[in-house]
PDB file of N, CA and C in Angstrom:
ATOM      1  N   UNK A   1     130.626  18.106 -64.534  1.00  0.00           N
ATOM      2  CA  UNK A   1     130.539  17.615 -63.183  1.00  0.00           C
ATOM      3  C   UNK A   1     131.751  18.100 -62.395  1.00  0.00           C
ATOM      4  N   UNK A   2     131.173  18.529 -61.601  1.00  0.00           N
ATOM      5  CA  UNK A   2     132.590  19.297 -60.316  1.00  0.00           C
ATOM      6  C   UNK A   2     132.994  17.904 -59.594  1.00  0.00           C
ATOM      7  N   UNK A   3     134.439  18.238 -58.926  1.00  0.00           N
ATOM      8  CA  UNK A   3     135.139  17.386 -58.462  1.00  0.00           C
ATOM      9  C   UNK A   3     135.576  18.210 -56.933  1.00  0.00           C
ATOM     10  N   UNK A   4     135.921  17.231 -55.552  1.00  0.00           N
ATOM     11  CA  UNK A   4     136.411  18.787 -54.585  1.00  0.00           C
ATOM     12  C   UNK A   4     137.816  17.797 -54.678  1.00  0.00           C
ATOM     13  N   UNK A   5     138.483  19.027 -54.539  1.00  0.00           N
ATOM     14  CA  UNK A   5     139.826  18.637 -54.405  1.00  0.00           C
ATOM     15  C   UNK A   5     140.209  19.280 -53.007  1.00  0.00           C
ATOM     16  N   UNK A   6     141.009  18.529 -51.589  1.00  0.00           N
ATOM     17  CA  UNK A   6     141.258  19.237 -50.566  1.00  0.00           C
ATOM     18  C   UNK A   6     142.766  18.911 -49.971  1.00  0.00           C
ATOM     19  N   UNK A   7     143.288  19.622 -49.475  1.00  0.00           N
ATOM     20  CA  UNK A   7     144.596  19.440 -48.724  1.00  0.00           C
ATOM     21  C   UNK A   7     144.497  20.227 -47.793  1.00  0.00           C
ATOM     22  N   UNK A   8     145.335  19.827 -46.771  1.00  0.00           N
ATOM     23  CA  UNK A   8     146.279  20.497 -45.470  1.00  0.00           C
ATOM     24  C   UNK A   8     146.974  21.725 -45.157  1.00  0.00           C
ATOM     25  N   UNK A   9     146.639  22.421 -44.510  1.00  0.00           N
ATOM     26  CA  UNK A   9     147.340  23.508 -43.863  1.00  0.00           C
ATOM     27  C   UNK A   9     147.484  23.790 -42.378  1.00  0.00           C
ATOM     28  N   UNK A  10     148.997  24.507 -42.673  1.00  0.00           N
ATOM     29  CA  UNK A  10     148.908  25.087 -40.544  1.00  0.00           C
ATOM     30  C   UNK A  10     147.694  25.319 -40.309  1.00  0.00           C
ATOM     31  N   UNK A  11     147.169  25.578 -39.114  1.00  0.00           N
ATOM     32  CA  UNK A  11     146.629  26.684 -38.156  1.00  0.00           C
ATOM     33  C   UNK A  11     146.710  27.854 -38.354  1.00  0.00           C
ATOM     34  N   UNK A  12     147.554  28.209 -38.545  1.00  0.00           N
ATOM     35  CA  UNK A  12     147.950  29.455 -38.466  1.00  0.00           C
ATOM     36  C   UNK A  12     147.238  30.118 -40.038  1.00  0.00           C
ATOM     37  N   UNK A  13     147.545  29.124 -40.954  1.00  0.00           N
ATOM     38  CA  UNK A  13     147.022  29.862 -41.924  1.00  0.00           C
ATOM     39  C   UNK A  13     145.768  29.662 -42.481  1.00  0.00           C
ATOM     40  N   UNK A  14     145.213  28.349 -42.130  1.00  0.00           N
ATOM     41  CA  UNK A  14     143.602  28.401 -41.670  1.00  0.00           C
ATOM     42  C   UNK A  14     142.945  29.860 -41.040  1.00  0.00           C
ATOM     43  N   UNK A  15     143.636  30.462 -40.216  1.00  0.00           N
ATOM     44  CA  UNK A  15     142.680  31.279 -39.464  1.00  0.00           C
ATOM     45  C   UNK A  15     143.243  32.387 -40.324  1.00  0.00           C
ATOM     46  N   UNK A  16     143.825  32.834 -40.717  1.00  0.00           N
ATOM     47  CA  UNK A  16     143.615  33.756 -41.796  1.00  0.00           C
ATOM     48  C   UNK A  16     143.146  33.613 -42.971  1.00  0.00           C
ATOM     49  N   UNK A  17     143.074  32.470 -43.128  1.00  0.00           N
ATOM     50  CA  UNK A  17     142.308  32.364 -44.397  1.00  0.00           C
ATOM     51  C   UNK A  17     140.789  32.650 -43.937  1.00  0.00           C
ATOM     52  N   UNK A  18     140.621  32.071 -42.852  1.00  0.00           N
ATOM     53  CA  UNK A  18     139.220  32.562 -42.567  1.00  0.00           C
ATOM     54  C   UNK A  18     138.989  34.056 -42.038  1.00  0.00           C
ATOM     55  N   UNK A  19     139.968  34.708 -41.833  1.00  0.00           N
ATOM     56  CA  UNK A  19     139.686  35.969 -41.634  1.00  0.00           C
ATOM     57  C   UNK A  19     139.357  36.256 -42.877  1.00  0.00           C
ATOM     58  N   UNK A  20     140.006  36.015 -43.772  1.00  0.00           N
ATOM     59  CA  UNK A  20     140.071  37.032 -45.686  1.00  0.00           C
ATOM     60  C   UNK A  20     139.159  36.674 -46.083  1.00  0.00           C
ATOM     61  N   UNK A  21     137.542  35.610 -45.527  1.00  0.00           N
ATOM     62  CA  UNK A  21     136.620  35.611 -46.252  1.00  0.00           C
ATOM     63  C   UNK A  21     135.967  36.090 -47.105  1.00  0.00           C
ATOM     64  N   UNK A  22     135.729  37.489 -46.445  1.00  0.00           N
ATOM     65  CA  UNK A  22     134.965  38.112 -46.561  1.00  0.00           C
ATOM     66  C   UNK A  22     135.530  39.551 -47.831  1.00  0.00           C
ATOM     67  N   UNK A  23     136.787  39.281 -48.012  1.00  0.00           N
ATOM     68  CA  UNK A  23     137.906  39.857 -49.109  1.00  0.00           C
ATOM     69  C   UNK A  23     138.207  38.950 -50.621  1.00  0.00           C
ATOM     70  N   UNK A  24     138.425  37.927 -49.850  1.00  0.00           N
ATOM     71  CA  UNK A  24     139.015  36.965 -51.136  1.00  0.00           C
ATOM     72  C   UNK A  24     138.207  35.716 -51.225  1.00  0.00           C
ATOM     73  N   UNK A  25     137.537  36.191 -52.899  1.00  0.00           N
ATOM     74  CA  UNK A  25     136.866  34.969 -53.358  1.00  0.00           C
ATOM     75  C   UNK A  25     137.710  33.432 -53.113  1.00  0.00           C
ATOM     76  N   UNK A  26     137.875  32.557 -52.053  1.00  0.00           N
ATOM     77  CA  UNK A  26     138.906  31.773 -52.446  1.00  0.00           C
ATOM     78  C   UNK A  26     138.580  30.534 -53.311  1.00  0.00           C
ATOM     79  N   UNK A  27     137.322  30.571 -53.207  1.00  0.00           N
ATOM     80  CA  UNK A  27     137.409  29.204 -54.453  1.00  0.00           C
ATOM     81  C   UNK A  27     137.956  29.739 -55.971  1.00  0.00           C
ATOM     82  N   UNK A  28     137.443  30.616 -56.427  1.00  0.00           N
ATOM     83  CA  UNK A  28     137.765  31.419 -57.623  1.00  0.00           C
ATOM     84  C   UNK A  28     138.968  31.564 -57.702  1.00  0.00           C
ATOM     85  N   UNK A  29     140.283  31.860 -56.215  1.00  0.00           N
ATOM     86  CA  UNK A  29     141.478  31.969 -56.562  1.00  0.00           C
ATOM     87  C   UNK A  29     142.060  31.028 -56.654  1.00  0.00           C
ATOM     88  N   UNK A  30     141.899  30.195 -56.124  1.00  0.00           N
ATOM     89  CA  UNK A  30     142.335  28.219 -56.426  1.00  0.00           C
ATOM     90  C   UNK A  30     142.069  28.017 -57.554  1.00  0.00           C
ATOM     91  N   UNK A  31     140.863  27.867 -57.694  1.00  0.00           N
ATOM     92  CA  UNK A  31     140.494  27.639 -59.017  1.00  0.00           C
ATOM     93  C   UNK A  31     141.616  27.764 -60.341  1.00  0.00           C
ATOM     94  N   UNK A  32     141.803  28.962 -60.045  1.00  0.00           N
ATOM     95  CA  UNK A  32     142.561  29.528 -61.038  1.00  0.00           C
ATOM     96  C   UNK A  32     143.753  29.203 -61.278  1.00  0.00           C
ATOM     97  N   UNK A  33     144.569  29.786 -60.096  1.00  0.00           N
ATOM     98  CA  UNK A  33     145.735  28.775 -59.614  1.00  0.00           C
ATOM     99  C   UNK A  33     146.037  27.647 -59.789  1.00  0.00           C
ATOM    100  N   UNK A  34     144.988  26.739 -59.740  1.00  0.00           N
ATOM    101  CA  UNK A  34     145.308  25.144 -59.882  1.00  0.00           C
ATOM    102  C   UNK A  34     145.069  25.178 -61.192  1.00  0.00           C
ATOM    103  N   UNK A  35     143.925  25.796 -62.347  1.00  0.00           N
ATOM    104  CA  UNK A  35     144.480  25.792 -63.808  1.00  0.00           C
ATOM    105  C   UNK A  35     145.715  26.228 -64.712  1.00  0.00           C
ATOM    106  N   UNK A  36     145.985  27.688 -63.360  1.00  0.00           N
ATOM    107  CA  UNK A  36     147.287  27.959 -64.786  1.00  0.00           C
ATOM    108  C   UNK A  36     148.368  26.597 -64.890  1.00  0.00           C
ATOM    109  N   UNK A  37     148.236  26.282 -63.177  1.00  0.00           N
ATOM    110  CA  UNK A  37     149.714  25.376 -63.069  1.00  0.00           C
ATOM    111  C   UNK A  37     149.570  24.293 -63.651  1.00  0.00           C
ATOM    112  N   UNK A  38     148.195  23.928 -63.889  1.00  0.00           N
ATOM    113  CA  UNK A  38     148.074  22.228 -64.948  1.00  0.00           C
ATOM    114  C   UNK A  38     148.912  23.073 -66.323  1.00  0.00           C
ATOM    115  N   UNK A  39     147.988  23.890 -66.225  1.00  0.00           N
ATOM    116  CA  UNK A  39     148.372  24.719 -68.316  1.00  0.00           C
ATOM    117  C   UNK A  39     150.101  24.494 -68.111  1.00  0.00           C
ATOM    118  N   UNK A  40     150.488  25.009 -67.188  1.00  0.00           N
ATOM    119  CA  UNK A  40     152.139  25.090 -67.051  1.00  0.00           C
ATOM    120  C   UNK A  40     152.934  23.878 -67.286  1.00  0.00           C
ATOM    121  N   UNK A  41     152.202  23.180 -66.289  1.00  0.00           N
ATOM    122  CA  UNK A  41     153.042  21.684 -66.565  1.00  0.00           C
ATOM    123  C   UNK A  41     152.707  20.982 -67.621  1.00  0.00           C
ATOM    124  N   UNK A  42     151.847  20.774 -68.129  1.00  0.00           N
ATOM    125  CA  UNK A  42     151.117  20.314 -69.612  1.00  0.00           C
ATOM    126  C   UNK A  42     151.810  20.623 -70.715  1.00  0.00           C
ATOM    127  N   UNK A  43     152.356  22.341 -70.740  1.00  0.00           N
ATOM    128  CA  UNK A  43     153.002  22.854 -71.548  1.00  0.00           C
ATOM    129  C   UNK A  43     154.817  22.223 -71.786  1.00  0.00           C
ATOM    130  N   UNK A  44     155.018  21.888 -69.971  1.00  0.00           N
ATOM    131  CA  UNK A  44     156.726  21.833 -70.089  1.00  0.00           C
ATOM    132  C   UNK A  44     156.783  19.947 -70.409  1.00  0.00           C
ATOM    133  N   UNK A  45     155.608  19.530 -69.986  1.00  0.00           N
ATOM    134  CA  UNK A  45     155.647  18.457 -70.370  1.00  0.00           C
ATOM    135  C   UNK A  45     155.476  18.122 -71.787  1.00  0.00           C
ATOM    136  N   UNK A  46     155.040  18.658 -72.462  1.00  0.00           N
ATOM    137  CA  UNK A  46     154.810  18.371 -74.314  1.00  0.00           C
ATOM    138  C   UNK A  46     156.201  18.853 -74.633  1.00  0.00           C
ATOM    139  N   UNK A  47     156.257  20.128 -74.279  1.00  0.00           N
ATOM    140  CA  UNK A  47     158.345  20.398 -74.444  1.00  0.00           C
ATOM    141  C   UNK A  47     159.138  19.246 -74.423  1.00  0.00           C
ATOM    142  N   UNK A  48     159.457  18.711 -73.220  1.00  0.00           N
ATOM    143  CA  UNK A  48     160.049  17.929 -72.950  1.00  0.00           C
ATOM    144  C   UNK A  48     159.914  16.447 -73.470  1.00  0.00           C
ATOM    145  N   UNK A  49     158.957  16.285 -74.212  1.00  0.00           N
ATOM    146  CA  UNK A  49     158.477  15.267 -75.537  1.00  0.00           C
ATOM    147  C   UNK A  49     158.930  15.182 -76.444  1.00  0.00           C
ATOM    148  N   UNK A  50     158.994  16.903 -76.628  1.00  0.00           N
ATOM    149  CA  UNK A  50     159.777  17.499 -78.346  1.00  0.00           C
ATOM    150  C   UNK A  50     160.800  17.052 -78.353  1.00  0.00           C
ATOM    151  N   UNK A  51     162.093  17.797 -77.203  1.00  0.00           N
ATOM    152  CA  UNK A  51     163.237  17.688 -77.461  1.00  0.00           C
ATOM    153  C   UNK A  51     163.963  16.185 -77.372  1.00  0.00           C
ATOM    154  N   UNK A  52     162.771  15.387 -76.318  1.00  0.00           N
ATOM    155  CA  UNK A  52     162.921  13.717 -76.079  1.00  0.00           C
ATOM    156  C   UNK A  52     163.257  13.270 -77.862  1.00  0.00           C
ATOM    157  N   UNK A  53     162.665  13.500 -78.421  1.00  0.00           N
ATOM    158  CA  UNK A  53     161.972  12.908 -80.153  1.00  0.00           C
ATOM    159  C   UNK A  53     163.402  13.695 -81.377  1.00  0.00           C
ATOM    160  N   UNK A  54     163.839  14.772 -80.285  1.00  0.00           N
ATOM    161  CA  UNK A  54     164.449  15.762 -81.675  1.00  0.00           C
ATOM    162  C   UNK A  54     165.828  14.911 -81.690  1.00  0.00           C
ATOM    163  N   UNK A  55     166.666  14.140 -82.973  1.00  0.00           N
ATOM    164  CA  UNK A  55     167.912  13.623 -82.513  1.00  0.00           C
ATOM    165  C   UNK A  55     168.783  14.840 -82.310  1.00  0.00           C
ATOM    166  N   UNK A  56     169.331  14.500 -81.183  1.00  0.00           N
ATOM    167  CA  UNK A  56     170.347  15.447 -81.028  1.00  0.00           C
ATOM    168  C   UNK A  56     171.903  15.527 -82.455  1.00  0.00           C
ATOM    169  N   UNK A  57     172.625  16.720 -82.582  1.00  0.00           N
ATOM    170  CA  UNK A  57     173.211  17.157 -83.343  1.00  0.00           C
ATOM    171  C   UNK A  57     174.335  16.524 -82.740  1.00  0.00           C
ATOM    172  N   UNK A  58     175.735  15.995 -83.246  1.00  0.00           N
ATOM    173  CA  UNK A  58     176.825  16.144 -82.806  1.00  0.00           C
ATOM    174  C   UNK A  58     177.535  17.167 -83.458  1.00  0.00           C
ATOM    175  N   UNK A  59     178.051  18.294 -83.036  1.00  0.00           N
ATOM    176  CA  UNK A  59     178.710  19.138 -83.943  1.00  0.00           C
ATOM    177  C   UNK A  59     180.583  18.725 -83.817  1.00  0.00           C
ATOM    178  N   UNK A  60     181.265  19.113 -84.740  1.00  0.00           N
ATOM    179  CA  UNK A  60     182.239  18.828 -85.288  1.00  0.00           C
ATOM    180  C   UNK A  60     183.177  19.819 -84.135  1.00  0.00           C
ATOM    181  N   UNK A  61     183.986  19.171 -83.528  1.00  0.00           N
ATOM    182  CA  UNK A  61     185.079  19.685 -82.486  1.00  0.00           C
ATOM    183  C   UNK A  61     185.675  20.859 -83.005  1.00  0.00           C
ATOM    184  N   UNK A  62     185.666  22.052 -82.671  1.00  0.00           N
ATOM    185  CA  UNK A  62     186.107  23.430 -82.312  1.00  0.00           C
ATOM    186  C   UNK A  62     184.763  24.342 -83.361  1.00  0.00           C
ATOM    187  N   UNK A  63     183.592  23.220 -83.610  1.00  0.00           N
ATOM    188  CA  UNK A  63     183.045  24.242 -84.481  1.00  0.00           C
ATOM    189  C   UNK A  63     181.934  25.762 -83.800  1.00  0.00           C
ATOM    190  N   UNK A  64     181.878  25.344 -82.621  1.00  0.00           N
ATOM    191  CA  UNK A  64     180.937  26.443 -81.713  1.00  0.00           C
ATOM    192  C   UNK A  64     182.292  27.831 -81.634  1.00  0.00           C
ATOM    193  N   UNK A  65     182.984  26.995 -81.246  1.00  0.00           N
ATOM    194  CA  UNK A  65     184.174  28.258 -81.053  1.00  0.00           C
ATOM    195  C   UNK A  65     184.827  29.052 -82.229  1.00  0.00           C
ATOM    196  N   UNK A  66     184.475  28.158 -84.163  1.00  0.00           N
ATOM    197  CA  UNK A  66     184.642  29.369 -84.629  1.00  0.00           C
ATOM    198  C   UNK A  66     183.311  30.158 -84.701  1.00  0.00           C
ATOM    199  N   UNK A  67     182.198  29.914 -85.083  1.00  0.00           N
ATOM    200  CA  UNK A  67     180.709  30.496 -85.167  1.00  0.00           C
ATOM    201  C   UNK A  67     180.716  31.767 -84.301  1.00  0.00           C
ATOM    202  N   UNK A  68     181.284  31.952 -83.015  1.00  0.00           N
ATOM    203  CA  UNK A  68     181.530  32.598 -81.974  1.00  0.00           C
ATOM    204  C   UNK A  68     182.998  33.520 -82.576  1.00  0.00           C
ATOM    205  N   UNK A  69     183.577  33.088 -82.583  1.00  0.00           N
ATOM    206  CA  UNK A  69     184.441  34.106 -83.176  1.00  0.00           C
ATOM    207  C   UNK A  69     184.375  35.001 -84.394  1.00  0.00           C
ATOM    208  N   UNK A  70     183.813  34.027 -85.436  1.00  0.00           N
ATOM    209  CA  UNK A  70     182.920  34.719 -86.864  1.00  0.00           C
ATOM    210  C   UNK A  70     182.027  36.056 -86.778  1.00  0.00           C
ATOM    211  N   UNK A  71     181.457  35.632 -85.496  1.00  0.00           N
ATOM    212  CA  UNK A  71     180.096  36.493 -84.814  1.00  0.00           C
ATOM    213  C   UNK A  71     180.852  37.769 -84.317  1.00  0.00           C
ATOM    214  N   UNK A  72     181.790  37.525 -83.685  1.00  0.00           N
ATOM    215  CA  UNK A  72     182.853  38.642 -82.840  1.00  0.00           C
ATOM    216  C   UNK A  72     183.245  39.171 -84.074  1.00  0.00           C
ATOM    217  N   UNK A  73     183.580  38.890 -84.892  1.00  0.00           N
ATOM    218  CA  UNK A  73     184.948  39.462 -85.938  1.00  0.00           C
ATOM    219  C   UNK A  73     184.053  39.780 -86.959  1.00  0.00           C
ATOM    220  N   UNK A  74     182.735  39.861 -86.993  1.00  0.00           N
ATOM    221  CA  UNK A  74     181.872  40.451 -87.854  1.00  0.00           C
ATOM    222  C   UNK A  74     181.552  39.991 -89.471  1.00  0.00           C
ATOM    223  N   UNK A  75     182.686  39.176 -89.149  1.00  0.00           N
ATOM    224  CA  UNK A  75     182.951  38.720 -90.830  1.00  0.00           C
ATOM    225  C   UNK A  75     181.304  38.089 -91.585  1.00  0.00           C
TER     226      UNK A  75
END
């Protein structure tokens, strides 16, 4: 079952949109548009679940700065 979904625009870009009728499928490009960006946010939102859930590490004071130097000095 379809749903319409509608919002607001200038004037200005109403009438070009109605010029590009006859160019640009626009339901098909909404369409689309409004799926990737659910997929997008869906995605950063389950992310942001993960790292909510992951306990964070405390690491041990000066230990990033040798790892980093280890890395430099090849050892």
């Amino acid at each position: 079952m379809s749903e319409v979904i509608s919002f607001k625009v200038s004037k200005e870009l109403k009438e070009k949109y109605e010029k590009l009728k006859d160019v640009i499928d626009w339901p098909a490009e909404l369409r689309a548009f409004v799926e990737e960006r659910v997929r997008r946010a869906e995605r950063s939102l389950v992310i942001r679940k993960i790292l909510e859930k992951r306990p964070r590490e405390v690491l041990p004071r000066g230990s990033v700065v040798a790892v980093i130097r280890e890395d430099r000095e090849g050892d």
